[in-house]
Protein backbone atom coordinates (compact mmCIF):
# COMPACT_ATOMS: atom_id res chain seq x y z
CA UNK A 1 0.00 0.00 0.00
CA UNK A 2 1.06 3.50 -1.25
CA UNK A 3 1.42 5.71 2.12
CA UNK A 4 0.62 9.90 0.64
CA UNK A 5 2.75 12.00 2.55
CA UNK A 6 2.75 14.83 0.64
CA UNK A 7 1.18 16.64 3.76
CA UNK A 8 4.62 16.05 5.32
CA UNK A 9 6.69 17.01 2.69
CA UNK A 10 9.00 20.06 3.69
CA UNK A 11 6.56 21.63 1.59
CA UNK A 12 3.63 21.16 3.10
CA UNK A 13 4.55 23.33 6.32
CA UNK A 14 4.91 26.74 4.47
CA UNK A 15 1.69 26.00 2.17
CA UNK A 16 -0.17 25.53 5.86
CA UNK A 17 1.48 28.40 7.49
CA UNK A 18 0.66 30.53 4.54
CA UNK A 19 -2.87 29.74 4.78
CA UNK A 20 -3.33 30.00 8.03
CA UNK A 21 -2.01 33.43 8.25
CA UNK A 22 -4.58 34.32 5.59
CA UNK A 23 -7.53 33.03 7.77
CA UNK A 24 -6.26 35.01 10.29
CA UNK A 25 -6.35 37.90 8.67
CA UNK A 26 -10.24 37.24 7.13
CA UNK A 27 -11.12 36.73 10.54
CA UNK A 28 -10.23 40.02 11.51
CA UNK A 29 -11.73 41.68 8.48
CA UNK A 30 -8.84 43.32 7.17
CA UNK A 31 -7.52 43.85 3.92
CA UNK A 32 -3.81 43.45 2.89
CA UNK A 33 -3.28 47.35 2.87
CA UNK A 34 -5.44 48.08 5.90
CA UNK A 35 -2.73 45.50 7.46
CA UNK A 36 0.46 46.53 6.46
CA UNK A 37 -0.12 49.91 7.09
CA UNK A 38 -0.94 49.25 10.79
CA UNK A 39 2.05 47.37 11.21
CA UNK A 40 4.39 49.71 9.08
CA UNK A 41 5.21 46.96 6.44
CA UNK A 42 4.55 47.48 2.65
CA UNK A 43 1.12 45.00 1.65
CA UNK A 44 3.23 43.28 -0.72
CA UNK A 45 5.43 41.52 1.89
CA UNK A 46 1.77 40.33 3.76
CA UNK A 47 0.87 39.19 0.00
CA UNK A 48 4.14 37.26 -0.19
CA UNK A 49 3.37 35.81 2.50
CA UNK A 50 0.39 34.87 2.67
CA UNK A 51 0.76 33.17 -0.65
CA UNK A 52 3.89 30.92 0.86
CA UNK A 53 6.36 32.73 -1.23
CA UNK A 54 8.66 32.65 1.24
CA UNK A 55 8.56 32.83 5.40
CA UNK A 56 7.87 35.87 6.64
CA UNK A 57 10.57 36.86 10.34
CA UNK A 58 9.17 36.42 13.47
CA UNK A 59 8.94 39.73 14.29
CA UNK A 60 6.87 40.22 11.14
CA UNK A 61 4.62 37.15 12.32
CA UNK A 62 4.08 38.75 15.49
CA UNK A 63 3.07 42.11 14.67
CA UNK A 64 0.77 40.07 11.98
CA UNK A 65 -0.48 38.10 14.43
CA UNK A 66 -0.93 40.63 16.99
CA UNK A 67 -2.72 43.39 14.66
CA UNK A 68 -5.48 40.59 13.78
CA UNK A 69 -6.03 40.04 17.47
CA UNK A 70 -4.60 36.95 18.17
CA UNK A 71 -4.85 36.24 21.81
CA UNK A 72 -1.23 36.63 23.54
CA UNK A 73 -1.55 32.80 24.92
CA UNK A 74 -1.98 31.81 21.60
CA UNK A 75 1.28 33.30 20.26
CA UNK A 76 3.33 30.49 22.18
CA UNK A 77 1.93 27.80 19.65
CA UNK A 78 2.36 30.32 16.41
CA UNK A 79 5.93 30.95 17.94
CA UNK A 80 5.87 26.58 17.41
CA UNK A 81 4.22 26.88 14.11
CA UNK A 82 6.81 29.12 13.05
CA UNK A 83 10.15 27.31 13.81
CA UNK A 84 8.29 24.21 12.44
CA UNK A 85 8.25 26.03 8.94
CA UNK A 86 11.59 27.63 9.35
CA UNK A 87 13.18 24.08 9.79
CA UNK A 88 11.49 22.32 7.51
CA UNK A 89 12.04 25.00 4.88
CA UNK A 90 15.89 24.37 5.64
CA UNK A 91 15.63 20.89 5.05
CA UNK A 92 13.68 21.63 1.57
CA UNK A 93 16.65 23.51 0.49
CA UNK A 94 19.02 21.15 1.33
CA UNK A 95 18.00 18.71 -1.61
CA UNK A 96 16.30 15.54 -1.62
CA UNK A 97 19.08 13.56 -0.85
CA UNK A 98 19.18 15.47 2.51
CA UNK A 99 15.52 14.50 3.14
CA UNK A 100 16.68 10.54 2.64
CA UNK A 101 19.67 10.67 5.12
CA UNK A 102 19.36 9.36 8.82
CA UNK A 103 19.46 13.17 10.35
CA UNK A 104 16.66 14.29 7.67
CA UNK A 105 14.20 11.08 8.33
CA UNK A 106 14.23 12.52 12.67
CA UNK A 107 14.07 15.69 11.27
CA UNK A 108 10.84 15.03 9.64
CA UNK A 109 9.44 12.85 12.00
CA UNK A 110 9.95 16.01 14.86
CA UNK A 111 8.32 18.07 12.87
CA UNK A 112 5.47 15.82 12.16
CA UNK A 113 4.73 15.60 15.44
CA UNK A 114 5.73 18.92 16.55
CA UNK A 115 2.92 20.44 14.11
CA UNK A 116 -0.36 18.90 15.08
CA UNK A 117 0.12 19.57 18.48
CA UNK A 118 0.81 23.13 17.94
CA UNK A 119 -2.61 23.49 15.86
CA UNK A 120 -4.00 21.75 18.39
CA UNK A 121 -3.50 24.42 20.70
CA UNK A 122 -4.92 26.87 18.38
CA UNK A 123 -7.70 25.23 18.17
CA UNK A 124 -8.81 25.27 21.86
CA UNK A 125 -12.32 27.12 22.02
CA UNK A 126 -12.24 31.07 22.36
CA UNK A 127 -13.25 31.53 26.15
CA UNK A 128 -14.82 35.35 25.08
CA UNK A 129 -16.74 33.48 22.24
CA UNK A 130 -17.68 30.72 24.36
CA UNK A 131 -19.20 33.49 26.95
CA UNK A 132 -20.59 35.59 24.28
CA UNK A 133 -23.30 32.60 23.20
CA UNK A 134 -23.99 32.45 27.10
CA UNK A 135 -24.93 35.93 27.37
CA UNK A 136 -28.80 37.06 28.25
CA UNK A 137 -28.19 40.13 29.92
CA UNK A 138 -27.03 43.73 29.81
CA UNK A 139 -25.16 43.78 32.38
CA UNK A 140 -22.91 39.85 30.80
CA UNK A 141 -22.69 41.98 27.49
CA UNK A 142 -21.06 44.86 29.20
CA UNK A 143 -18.98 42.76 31.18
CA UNK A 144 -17.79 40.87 27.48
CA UNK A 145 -17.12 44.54 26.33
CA UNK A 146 -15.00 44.97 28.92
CA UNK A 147 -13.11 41.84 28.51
CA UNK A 148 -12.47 42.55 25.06
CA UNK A 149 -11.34 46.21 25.97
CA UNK A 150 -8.70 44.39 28.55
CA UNK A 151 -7.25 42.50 25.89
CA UNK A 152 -5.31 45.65 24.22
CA UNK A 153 -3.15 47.94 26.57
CA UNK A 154 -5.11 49.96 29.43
CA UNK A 155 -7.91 51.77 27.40
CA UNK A 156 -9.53 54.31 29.12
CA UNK A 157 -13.17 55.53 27.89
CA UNK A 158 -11.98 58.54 26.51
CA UNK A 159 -9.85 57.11 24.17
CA UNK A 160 -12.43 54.27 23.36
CA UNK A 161 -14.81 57.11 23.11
CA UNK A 162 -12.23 59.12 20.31
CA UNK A 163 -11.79 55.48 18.33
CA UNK A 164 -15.34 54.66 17.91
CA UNK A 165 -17.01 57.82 17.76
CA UNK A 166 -19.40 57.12 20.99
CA UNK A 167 -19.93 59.51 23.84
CA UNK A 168 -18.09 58.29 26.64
CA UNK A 169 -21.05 58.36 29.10
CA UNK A 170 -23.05 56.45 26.75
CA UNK A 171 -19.97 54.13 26.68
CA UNK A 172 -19.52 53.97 30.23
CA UNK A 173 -24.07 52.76 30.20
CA UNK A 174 -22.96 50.20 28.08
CA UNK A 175 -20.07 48.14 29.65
CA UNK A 176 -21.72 48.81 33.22
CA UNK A 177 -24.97 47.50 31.50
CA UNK A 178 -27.24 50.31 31.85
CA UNK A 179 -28.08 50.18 28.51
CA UNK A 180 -28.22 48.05 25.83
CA UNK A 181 -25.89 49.72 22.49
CA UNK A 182 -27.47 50.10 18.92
CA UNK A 183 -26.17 47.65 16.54
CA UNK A 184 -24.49 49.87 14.44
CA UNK A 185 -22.76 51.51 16.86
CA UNK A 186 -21.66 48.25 18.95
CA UNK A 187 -20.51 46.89 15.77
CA UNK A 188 -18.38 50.35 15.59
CA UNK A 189 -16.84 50.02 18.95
CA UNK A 190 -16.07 46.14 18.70
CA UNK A 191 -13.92 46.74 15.51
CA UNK A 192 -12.43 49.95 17.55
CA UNK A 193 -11.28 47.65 19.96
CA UNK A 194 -9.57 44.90 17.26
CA UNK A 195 -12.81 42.32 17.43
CA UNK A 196 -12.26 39.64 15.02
CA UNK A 197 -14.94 38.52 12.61
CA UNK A 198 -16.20 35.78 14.78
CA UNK A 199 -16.07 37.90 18.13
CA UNK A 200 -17.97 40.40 16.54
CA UNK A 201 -20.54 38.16 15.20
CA UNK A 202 -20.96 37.05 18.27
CA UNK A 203 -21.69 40.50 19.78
CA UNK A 204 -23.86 41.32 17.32
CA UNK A 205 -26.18 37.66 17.94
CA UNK A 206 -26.02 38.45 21.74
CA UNK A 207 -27.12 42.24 21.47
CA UNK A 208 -30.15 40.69 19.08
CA UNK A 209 -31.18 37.50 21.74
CA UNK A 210 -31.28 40.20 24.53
CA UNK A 211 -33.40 42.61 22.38
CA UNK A 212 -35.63 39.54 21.45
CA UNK A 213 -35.17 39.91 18.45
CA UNK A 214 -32.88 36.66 18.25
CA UNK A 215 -33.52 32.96 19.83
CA UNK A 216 -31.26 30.21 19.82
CA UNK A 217 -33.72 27.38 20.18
CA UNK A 218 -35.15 25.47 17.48
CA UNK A 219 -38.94 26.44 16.27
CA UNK A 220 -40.41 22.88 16.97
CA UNK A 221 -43.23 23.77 14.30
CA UNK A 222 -40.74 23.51 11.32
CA UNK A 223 -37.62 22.18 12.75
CA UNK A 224 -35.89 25.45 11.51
CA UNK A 225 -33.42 27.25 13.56
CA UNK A 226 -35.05 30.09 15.57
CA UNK A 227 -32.94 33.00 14.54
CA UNK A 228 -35.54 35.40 13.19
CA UNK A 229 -38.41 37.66 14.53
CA UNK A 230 -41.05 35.81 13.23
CA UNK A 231 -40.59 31.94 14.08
CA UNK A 232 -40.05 33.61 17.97
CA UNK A 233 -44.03 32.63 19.10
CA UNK A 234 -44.52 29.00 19.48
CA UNK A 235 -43.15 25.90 21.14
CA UNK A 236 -39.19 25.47 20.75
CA UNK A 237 -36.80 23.15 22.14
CA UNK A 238 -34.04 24.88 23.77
CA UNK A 239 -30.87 23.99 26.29
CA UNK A 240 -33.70 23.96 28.86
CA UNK A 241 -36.48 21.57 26.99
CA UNK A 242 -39.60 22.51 25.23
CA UNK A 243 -40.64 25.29 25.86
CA UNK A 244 -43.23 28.20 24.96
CA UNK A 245 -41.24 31.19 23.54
CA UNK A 246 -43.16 34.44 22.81
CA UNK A 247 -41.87 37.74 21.25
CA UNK A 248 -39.78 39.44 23.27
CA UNK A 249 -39.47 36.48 25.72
């Protein structure tokens, strides 16, 4: 039997990096200009990169990584990622014959194993995602805003308030849950504050399942997922059972 290991080829590592760099990146809704001009690097080095047209430096990775808001525990298993590449793009350069020879054969085998358990790490569930679905309230949205807030360098409400374009007291209503924000306007502040895509979806679905205007239950009428105003009336099966849901419930 033929064994395919072209997904451990030397090559294989830089293709993967590449990529995953580029998900990254559409995550956090950013173009490659709107990137390399936050991190002071012309877009054609994040295009290079992305495509796996060479490895892009560490520090390069970083401030990447770090722009698209890339949680700092998470950098540890990029950092991993990384010198996985970087060695197996060595061993790529140093010719087939390399590859065949006792030194190459552990070589590959390290970084075979070395990989998965890297992207393993990465793919750990996103503890501010996780508590956005549980979210009900104003105040456990506020609280999430503030989390997300925490995650850059101390940001005070005024300079929130100058990012996003918000009054700061009508800032301050919304992270000690006074209020509940507008859409538009949370949607504003979330991206001020480096949200990626999925973060931000998630704001946006809690902000509508408070409002009512969202439930995450299943309509038991037509077995279709309750996410719009008007399957909310009627019996749906939810995390707590069936149930009787009503607008605005």
């Amino acid at each position: 039997m033929q064994v395919d290991t072209s997904q451990t080829a030397p090559e294989f590592y830089l293709r993967e990096f590449a990529e995953m760099l580029k998900q990254v990146r559409g995550d956090a809704g950013l173009t490659v200009r709107e990137l390399g001009a936050a991190i002071g690097h012309h877009h054609s080095r994040i295009v290079r990169a992305e495509q796996g047209a060479n490895q892009p430096t560490w520090e390069l990775t970083r401030a990447y990584l770090c722009r698209c808001s890339v949680r700092s525990q998470e950098l540890s298993a990029w950092s991993l990622l990384w010198d996985v590449t970087y060695e197996a793009e060595r061993l790529r350069k140093r010719g087939p014959d390399a590859m065949e020879q006792s030194e190459g054969v552990k070589l590959r085998q390290l970084l075979q194993e070395r990989w998965p358990a890297a992207v393993a790490r990465l793919a750990a569930p996103h503890p501010l995602v996780t508590k956005l679905r549980m979210v009900t309230t104003k105040r456990e949205l506020g609280i999430a805003l503030q989390e997300l807030g925490a995650r850059l360098e101390p940001v005070s409400i005024r300079q929130l308030a100058e990012w996003a374009g918000v009054p700061k007291t009508t800032l301050h209503d919304w992270t000690s849950g006074r209020r509940l924000p507008d859409s538009k306007r949370l949607v504003t502040v979330v991206s001020a504050l480096r949200a990626t895509k999925s973060e931000a979806d998630e704001f946006r679905y809690a902000l509508e399942r408070i409002s009512g205007k969202r439930c995450d239950g299943v309509h038991v009428g037509n077995r279709r997922p309750c996410v719009l105003w008007e399957y909310h009336r009627g019996p749906h099966r939810t995390s707590r059972g069936h149930e009787w849901l009503d607008d605005g419930d």
